[in-house]
PDB file of N, CA and C in Angstrom:
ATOM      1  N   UNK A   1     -12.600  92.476  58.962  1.00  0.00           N
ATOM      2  CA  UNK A   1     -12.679  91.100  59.414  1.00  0.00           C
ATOM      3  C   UNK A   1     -13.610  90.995  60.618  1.00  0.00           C
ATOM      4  N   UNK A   2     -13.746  91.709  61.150  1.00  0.00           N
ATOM      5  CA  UNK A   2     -14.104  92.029  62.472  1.00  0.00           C
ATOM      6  C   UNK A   2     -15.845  91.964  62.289  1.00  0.00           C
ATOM      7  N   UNK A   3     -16.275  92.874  61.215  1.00  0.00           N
ATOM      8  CA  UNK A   3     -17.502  92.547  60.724  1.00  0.00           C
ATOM      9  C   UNK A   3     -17.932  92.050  60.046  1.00  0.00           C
ATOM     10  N   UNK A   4     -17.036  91.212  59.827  1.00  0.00           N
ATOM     11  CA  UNK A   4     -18.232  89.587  59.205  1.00  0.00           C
ATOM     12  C   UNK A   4     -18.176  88.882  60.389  1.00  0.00           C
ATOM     13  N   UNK A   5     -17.058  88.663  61.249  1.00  0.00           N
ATOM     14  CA  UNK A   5     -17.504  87.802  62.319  1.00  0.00           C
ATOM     15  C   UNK A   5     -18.667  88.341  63.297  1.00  0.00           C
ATOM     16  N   UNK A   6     -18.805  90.079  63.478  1.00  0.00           N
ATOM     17  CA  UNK A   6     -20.416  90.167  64.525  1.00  0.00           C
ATOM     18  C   UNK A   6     -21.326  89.475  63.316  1.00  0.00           C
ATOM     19  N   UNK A   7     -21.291  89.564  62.146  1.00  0.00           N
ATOM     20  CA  UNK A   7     -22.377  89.614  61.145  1.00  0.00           C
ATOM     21  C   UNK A   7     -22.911  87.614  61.059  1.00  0.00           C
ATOM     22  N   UNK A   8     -21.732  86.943  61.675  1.00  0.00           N
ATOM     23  CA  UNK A   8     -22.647  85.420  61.868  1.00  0.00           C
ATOM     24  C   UNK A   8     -23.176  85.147  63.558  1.00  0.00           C
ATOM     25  N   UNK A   9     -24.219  84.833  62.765  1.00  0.00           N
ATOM     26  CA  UNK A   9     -25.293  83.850  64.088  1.00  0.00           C
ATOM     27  C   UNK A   9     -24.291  83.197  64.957  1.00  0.00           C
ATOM     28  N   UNK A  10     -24.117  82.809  65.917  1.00  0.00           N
ATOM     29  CA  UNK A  10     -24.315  81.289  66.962  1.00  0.00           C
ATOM     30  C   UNK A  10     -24.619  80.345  66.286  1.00  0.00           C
ATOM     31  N   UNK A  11     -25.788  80.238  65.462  1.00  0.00           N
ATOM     32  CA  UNK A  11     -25.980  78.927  64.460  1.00  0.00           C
ATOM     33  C   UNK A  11     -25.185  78.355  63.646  1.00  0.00           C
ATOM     34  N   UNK A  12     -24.577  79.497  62.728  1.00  0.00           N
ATOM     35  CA  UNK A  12     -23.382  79.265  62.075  1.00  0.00           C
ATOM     36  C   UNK A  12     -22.120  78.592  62.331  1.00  0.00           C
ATOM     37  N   UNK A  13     -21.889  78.275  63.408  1.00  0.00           N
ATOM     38  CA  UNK A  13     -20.679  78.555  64.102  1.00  0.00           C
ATOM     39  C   UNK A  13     -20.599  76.441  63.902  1.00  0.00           C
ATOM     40  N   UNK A  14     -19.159  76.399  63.585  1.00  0.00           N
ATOM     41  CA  UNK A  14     -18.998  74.903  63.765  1.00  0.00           C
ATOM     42  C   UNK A  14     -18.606  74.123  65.331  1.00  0.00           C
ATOM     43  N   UNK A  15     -19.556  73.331  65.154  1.00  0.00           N
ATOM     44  CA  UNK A  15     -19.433  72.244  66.643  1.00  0.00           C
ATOM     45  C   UNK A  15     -18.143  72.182  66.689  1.00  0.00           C
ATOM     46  N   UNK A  16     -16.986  71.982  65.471  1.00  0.00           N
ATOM     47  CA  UNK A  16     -15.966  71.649  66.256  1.00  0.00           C
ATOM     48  C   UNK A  16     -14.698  72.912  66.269  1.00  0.00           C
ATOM     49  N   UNK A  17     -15.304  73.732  66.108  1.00  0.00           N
ATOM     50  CA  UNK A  17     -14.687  74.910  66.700  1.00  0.00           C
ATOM     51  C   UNK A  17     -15.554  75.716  67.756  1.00  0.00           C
ATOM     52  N   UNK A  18     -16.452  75.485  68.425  1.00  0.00           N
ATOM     53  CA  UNK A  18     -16.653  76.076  69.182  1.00  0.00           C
ATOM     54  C   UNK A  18     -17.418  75.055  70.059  1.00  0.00           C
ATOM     55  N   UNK A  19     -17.871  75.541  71.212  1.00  0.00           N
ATOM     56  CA  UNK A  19     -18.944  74.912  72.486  1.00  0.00           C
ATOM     57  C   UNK A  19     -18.138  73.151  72.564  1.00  0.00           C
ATOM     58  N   UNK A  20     -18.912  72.133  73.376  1.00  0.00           N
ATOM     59  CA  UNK A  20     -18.091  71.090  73.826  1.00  0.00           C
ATOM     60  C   UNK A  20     -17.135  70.535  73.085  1.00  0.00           C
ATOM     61  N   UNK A  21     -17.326  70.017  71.722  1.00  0.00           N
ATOM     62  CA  UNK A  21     -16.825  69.255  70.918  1.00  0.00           C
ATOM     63  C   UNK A  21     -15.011  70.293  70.569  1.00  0.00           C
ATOM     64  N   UNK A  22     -14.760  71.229  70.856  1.00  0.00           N
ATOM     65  CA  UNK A  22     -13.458  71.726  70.571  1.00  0.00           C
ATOM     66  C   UNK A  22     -12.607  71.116  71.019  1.00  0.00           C
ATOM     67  N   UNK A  23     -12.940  70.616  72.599  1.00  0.00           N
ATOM     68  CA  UNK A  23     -12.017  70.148  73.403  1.00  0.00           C
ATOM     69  C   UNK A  23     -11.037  69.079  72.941  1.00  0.00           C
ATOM     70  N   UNK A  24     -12.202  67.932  72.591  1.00  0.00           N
ATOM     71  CA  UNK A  24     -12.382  67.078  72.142  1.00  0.00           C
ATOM     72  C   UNK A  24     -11.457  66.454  70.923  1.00  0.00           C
ATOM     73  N   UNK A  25     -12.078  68.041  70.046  1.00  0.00           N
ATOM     74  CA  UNK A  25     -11.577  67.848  68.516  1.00  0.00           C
ATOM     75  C   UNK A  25      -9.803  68.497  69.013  1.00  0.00           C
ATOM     76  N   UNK A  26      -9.313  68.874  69.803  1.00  0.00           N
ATOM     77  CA  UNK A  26      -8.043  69.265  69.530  1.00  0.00           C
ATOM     78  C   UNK A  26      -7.285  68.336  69.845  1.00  0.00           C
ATOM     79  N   UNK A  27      -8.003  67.109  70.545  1.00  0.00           N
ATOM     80  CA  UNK A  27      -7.220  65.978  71.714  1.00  0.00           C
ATOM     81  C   UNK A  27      -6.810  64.930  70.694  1.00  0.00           C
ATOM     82  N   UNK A  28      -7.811  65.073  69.650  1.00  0.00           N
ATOM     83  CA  UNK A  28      -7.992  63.563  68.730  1.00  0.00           C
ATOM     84  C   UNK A  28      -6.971  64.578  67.213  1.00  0.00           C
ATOM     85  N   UNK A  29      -6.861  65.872  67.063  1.00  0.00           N
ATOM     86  CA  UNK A  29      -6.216  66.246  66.231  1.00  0.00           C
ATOM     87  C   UNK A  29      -4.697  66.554  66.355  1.00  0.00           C
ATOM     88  N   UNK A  30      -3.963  66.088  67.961  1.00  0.00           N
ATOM     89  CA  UNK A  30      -2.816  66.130  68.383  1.00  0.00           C
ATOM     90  C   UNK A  30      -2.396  64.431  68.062  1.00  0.00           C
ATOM     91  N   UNK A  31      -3.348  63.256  68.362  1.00  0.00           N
ATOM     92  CA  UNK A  31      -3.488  62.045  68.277  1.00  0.00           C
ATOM     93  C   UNK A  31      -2.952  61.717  66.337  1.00  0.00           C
ATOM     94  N   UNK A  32      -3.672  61.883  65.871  1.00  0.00           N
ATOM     95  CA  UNK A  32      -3.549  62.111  64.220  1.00  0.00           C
ATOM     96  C   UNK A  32      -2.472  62.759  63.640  1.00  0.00           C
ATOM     97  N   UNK A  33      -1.973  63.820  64.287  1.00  0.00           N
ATOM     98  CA  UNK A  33      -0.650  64.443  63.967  1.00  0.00           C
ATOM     99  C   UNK A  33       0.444  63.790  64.305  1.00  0.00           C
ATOM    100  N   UNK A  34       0.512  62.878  65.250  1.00  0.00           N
ATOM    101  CA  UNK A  34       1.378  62.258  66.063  1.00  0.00           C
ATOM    102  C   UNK A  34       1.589  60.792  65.559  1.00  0.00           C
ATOM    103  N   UNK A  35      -0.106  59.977  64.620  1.00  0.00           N
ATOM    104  CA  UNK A  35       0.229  58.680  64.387  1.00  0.00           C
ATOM    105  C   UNK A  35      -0.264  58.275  62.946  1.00  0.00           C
ATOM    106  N   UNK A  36      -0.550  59.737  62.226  1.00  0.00           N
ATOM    107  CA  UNK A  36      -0.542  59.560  60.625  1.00  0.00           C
ATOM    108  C   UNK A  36       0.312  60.319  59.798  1.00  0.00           C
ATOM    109  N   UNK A  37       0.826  59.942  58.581  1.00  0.00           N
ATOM    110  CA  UNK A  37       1.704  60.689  57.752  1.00  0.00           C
ATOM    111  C   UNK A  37       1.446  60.805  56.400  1.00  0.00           C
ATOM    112  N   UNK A  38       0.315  60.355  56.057  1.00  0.00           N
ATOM    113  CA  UNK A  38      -0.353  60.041  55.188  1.00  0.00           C
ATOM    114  C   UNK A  38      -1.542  60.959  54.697  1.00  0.00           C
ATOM    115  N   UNK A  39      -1.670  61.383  53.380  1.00  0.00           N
ATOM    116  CA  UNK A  39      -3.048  62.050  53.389  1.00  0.00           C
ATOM    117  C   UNK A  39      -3.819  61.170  53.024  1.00  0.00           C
ATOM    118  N   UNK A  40      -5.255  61.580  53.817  1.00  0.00           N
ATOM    119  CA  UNK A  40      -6.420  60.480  53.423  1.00  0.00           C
ATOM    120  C   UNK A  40      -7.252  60.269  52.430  1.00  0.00           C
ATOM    121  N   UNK A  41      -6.893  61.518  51.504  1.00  0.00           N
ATOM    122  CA  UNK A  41      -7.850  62.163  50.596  1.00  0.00           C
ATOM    123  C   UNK A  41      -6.920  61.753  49.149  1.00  0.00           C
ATOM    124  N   UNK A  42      -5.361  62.271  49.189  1.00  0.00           N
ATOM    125  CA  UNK A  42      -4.681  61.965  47.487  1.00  0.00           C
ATOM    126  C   UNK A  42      -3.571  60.596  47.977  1.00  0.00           C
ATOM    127  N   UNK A  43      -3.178  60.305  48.977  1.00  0.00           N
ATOM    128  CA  UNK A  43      -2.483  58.912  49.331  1.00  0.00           C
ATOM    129  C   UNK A  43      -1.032  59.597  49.693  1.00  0.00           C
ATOM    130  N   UNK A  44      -0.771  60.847  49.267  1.00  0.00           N
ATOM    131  CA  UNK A  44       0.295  60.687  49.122  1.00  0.00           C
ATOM    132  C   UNK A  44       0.931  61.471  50.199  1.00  0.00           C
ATOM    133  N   UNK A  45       2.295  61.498  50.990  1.00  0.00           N
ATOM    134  CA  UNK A  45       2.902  61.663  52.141  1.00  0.00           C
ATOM    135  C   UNK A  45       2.582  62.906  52.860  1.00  0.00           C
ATOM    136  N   UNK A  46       1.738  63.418  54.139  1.00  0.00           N
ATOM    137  CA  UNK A  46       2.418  64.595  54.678  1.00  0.00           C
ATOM    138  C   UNK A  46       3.678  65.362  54.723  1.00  0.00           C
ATOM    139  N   UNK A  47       4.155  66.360  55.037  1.00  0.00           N
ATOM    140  CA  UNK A  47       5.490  66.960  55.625  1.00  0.00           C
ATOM    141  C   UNK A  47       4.839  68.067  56.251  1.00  0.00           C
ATOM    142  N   UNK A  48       4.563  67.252  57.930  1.00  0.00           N
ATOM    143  CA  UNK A  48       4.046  68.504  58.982  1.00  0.00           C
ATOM    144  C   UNK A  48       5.033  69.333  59.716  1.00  0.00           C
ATOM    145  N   UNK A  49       6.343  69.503  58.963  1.00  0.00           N
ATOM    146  CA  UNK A  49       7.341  70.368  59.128  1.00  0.00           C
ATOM    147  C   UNK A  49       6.641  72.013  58.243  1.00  0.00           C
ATOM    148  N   UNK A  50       5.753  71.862  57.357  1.00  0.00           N
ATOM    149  CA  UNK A  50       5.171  73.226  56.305  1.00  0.00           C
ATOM    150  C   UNK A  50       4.383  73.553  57.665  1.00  0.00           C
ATOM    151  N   UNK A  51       3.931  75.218  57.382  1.00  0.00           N
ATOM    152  CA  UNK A  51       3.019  75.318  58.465  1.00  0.00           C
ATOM    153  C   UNK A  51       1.961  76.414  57.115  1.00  0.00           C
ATOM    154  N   UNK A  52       0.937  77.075  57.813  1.00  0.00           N
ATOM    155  CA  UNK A  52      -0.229  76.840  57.378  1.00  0.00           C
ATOM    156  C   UNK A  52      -0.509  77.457  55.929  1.00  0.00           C
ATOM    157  N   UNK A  53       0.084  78.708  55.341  1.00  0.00           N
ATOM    158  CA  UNK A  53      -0.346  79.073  54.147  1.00  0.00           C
ATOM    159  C   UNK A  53      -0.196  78.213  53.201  1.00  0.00           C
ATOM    160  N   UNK A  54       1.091  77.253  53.557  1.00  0.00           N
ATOM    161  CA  UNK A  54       1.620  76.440  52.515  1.00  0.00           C
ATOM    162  C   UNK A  54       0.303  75.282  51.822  1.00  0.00           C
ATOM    163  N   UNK A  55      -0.057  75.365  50.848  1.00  0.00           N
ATOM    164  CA  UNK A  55      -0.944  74.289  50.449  1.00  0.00           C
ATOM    165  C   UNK A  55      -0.746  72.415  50.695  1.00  0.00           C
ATOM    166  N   UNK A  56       0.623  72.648  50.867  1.00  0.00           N
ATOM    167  CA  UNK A  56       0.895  70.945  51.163  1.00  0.00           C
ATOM    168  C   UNK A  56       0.937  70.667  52.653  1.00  0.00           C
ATOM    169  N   UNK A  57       0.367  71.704  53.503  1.00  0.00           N
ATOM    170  CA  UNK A  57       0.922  71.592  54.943  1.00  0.00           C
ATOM    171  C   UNK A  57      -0.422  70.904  55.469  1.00  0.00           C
ATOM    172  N   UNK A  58       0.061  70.320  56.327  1.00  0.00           N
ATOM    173  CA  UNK A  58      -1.182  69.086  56.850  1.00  0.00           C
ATOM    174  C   UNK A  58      -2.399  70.063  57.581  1.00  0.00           C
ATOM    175  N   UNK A  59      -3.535  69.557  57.940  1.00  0.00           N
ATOM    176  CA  UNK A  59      -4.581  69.574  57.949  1.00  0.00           C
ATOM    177  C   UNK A  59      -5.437  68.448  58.604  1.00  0.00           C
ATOM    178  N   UNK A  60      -6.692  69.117  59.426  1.00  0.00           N
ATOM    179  CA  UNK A  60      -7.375  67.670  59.808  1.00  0.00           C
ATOM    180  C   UNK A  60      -8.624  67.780  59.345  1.00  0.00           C
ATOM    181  N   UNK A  61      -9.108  66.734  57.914  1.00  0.00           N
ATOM    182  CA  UNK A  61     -10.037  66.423  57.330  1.00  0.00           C
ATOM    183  C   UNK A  61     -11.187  65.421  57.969  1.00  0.00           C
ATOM    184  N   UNK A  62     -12.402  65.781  57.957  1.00  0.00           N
ATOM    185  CA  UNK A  62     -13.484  65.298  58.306  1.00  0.00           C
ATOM    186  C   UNK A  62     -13.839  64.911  57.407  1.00  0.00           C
ATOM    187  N   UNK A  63     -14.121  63.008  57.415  1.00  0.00           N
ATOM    188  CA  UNK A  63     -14.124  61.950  56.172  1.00  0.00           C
ATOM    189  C   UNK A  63     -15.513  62.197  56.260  1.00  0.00           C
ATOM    190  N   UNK A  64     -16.799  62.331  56.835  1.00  0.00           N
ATOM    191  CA  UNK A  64     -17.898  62.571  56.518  1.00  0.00           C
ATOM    192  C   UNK A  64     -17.979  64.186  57.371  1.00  0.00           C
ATOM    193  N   UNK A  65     -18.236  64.627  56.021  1.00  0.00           N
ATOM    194  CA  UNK A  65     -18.454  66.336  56.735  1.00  0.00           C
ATOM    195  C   UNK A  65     -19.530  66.893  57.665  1.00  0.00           C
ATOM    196  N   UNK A  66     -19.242  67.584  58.368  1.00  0.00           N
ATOM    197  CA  UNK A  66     -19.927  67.776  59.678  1.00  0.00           C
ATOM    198  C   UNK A  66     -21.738  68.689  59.318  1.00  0.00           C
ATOM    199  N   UNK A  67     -21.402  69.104  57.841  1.00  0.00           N
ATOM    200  CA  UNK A  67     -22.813  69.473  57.341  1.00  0.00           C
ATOM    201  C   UNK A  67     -23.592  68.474  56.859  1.00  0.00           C
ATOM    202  N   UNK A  68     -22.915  67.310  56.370  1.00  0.00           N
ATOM    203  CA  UNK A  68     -23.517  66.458  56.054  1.00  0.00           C
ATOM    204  C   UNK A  68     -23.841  65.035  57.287  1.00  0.00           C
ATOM    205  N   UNK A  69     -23.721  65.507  58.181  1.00  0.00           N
ATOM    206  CA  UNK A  69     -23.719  64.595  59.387  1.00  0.00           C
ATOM    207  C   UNK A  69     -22.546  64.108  60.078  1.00  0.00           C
ATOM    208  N   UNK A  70     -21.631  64.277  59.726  1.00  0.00           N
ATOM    209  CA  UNK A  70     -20.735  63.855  60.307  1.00  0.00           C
ATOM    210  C   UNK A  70     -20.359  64.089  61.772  1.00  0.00           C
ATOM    211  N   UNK A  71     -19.919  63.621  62.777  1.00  0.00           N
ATOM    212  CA  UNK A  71     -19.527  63.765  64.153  1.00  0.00           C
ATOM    213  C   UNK A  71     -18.773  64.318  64.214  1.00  0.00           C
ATOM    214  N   UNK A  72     -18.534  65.895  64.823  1.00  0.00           N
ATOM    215  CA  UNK A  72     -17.287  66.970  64.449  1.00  0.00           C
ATOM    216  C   UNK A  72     -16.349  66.444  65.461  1.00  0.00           C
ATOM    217  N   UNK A  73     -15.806  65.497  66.256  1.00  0.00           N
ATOM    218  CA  UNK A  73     -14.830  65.358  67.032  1.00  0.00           C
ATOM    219  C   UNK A  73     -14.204  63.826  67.094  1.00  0.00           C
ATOM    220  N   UNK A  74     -15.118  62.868  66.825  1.00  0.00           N
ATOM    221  CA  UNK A  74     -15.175  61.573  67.079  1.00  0.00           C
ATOM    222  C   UNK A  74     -13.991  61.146  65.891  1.00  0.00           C
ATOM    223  N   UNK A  75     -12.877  61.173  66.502  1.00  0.00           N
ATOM    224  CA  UNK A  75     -11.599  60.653  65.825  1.00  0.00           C
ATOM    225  C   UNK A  75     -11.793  59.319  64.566  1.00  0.00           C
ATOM    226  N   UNK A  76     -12.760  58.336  64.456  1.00  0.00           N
ATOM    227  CA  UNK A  76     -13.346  57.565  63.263  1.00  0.00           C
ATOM    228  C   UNK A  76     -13.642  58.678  62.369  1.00  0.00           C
ATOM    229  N   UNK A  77     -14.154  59.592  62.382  1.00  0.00           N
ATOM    230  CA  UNK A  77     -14.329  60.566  61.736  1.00  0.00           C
ATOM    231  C   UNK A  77     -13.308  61.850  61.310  1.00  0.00           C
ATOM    232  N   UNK A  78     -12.205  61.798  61.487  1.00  0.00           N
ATOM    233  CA  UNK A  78     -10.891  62.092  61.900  1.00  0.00           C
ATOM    234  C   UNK A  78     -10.166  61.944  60.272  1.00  0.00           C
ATOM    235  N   UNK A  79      -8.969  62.750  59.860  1.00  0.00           N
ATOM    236  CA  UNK A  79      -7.852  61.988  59.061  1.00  0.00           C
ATOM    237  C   UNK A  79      -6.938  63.275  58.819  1.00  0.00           C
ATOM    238  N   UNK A  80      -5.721  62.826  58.658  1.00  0.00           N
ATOM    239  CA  UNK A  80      -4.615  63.912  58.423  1.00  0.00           C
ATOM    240  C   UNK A  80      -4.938  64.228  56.878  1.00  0.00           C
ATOM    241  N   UNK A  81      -4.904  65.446  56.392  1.00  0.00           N
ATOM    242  CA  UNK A  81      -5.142  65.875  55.047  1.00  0.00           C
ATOM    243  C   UNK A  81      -4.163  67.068  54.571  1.00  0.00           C
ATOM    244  N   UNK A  82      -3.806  66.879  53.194  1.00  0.00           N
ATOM    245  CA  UNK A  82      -3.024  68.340  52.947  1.00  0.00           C
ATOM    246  C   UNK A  82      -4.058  69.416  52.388  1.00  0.00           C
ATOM    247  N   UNK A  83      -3.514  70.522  53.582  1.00  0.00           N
ATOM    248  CA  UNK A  83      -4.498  71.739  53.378  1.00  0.00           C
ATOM    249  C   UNK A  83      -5.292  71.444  51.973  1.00  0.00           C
ATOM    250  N   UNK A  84      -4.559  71.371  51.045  1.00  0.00           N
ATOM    251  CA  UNK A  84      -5.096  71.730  49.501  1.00  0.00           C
ATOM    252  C   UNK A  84      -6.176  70.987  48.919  1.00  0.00           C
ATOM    253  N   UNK A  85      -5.840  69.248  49.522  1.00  0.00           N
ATOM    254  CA  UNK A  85      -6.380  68.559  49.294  1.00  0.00           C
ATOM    255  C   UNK A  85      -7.716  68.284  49.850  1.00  0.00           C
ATOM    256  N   UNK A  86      -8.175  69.128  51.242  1.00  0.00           N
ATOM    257  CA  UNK A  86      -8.915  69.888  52.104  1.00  0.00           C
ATOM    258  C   UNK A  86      -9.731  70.117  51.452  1.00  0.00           C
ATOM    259  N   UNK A  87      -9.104  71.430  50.942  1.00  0.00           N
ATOM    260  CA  UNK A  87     -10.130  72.508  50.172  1.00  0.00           C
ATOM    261  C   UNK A  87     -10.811  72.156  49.006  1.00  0.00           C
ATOM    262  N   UNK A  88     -10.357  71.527  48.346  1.00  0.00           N
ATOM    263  CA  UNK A  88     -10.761  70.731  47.014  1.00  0.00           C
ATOM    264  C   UNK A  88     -11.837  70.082  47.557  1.00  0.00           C
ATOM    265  N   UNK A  89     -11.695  69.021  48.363  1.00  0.00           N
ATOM    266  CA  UNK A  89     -12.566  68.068  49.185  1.00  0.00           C
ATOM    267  C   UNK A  89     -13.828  69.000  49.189  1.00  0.00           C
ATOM    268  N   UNK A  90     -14.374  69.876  49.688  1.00  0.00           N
ATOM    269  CA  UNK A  90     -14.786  70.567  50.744  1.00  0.00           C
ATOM    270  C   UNK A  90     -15.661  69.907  51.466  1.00  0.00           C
ATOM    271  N   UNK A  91     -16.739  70.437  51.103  1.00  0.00           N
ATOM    272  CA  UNK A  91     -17.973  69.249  52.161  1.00  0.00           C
ATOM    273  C   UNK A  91     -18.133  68.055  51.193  1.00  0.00           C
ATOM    274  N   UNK A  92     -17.524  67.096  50.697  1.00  0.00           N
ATOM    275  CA  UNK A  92     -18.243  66.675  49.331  1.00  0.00           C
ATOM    276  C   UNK A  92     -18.142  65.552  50.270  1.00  0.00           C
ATOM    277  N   UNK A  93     -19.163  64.319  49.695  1.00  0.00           N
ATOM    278  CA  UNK A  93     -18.702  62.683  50.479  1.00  0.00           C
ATOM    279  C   UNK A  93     -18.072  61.631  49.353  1.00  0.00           C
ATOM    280  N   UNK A  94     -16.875  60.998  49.493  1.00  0.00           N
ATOM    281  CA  UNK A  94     -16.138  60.106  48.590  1.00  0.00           C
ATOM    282  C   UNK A  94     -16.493  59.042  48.792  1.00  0.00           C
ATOM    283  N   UNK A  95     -16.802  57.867  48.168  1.00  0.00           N
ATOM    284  CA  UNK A  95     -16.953  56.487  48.140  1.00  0.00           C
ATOM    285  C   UNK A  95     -15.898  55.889  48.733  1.00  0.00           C
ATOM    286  N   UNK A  96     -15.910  55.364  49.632  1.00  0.00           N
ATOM    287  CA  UNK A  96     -14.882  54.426  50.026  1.00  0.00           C
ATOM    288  C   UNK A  96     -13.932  53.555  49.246  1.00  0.00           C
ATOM    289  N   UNK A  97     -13.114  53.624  48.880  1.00  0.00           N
ATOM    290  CA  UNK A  97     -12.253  52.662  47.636  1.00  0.00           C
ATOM    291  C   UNK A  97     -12.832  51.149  48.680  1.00  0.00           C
ATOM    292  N   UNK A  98     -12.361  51.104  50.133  1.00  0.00           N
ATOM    293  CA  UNK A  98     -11.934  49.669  50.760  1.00  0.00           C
ATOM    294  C   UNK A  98     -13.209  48.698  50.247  1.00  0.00           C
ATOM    295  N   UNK A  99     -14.344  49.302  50.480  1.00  0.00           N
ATOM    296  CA  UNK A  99     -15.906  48.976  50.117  1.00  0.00           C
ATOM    297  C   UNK A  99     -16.244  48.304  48.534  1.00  0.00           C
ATOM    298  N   UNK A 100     -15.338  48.634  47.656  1.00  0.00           N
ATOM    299  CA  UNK A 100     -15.622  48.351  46.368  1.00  0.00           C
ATOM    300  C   UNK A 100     -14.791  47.417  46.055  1.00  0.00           C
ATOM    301  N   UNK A 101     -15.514  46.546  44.736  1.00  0.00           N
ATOM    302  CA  UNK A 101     -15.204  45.226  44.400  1.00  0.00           C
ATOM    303  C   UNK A 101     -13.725  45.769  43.712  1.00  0.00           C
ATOM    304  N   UNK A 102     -12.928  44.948  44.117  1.00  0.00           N
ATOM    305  CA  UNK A 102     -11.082  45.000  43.421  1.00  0.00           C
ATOM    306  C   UNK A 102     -11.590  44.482  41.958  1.00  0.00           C
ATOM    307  N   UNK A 103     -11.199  45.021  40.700  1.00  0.00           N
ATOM    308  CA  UNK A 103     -11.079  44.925  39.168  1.00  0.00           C
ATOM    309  C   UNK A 103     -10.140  43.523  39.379  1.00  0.00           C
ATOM    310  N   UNK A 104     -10.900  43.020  38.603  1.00  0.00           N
ATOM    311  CA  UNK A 104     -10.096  41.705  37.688  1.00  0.00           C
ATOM    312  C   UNK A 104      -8.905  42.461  36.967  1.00  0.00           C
ATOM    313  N   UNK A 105      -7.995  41.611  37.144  1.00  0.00           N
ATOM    314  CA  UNK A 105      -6.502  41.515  36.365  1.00  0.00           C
ATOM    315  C   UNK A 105      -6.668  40.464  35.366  1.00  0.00           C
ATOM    316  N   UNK A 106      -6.373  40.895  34.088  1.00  0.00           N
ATOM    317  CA  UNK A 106      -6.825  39.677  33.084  1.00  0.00           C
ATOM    318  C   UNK A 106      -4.932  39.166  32.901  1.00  0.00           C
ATOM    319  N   UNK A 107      -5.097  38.135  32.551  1.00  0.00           N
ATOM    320  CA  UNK A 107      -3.854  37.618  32.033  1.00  0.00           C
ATOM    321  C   UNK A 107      -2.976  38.493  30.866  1.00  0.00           C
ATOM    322  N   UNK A 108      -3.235  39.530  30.295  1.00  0.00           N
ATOM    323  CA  UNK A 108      -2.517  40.212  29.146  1.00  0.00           C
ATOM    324  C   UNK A 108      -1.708  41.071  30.078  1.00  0.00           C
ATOM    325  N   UNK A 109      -1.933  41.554  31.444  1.00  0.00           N
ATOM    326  CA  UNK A 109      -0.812  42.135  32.176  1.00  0.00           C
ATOM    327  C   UNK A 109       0.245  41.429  33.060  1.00  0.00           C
ATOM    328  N   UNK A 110       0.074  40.282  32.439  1.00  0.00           N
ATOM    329  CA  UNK A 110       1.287  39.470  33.497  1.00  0.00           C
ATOM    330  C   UNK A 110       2.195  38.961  32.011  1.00  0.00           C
ATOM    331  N   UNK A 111       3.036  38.726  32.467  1.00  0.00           N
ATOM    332  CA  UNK A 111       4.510  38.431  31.443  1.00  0.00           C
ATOM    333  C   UNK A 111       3.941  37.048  30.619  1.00  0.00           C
ATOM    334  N   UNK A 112       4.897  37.257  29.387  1.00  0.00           N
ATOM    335  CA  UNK A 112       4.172  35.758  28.506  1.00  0.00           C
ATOM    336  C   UNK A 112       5.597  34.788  28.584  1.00  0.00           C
ATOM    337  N   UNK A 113       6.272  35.270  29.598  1.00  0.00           N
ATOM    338  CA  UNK A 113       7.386  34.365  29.538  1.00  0.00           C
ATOM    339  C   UNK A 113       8.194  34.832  30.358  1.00  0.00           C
ATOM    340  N   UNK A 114       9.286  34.016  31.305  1.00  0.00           N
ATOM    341  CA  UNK A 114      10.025  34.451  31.987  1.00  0.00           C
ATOM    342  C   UNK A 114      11.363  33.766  31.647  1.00  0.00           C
ATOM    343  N   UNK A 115      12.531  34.802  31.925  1.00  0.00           N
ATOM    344  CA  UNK A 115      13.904  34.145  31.853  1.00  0.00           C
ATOM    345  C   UNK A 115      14.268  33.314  32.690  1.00  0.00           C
ATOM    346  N   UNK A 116      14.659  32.009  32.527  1.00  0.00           N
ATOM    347  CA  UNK A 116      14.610  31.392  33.985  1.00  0.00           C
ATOM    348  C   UNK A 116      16.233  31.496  34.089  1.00  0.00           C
ATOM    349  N   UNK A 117      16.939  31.591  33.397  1.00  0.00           N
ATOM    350  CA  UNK A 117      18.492  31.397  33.680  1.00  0.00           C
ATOM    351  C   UNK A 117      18.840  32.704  35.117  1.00  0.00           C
ATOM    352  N   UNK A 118      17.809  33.370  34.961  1.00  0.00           N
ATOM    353  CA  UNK A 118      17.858  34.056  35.983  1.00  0.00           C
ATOM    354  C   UNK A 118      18.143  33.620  37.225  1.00  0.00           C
ATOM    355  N   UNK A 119      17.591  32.224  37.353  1.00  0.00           N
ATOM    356  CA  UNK A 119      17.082  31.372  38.550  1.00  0.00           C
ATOM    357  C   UNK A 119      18.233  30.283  38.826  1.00  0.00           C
ATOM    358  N   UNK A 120      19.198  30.301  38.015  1.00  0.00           N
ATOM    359  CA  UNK A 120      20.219  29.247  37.924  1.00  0.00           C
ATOM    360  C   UNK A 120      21.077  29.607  39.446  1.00  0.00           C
ATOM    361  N   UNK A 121      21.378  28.580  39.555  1.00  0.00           N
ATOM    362  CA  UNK A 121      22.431  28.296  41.002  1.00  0.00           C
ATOM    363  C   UNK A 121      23.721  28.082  40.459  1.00  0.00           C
TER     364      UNK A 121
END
């Protein structure tokens, strides 16, 4: 282990694990642990009671990845993620769902009739 880490550059090395931005990134990744429960990536609940081998154990995902430009500390750039859902991710960039036009609901998914005795007093 020892020699792959002499074997990378300084270049290699991520802004937000190393030099200013660590500080930074640990302040805004205590912030996120503390006021999300949510993963940002599959929707569905943290449990930051798992700790790290576990694949469902939380994680802090960078919504635009830091190879692809992203700001390695700047909490907008920030989101609680499960490890797994992490790794899958990896550097990739997702379309924003909020950004895209909502699908028409046609009338064949709403009821063709309702019971009203339901409604009786």
């Amino acid at each position: 282990m020892a020699l792959v880490k002499d074997l990378r550059s300084d270049s290699m090395q991520r802004p937000d694990r190393t030099g200013p931005h660590r500080a930074q990134f640990e302040r805004n990744k205590k912030i996120i642990l503390k006021t999300q429960n949510t993963c940002g990536i599959c929707g569905r609940p943290v449990d930051l009671t798992l700790k790290s081998p576990d694949p469902m154990s939380a994680c802090i995902d960078h919504i635009v990845p830091v190879s692809k430009g992203g700001h390695p500390s700047d909490i907008e750039n920030l989101q609680l993620a499960h490890w797994a859902c992490n790794r899958a991710k990896s550097d990739k960039l997702f379309k924003n769902k909020e950004n895209m036009e909502p699908k028409v609901i046609g009338n064949r998914n709403l009821p063709w009739s309702t019971d009203w005795t339901k409604y009786k007093k």
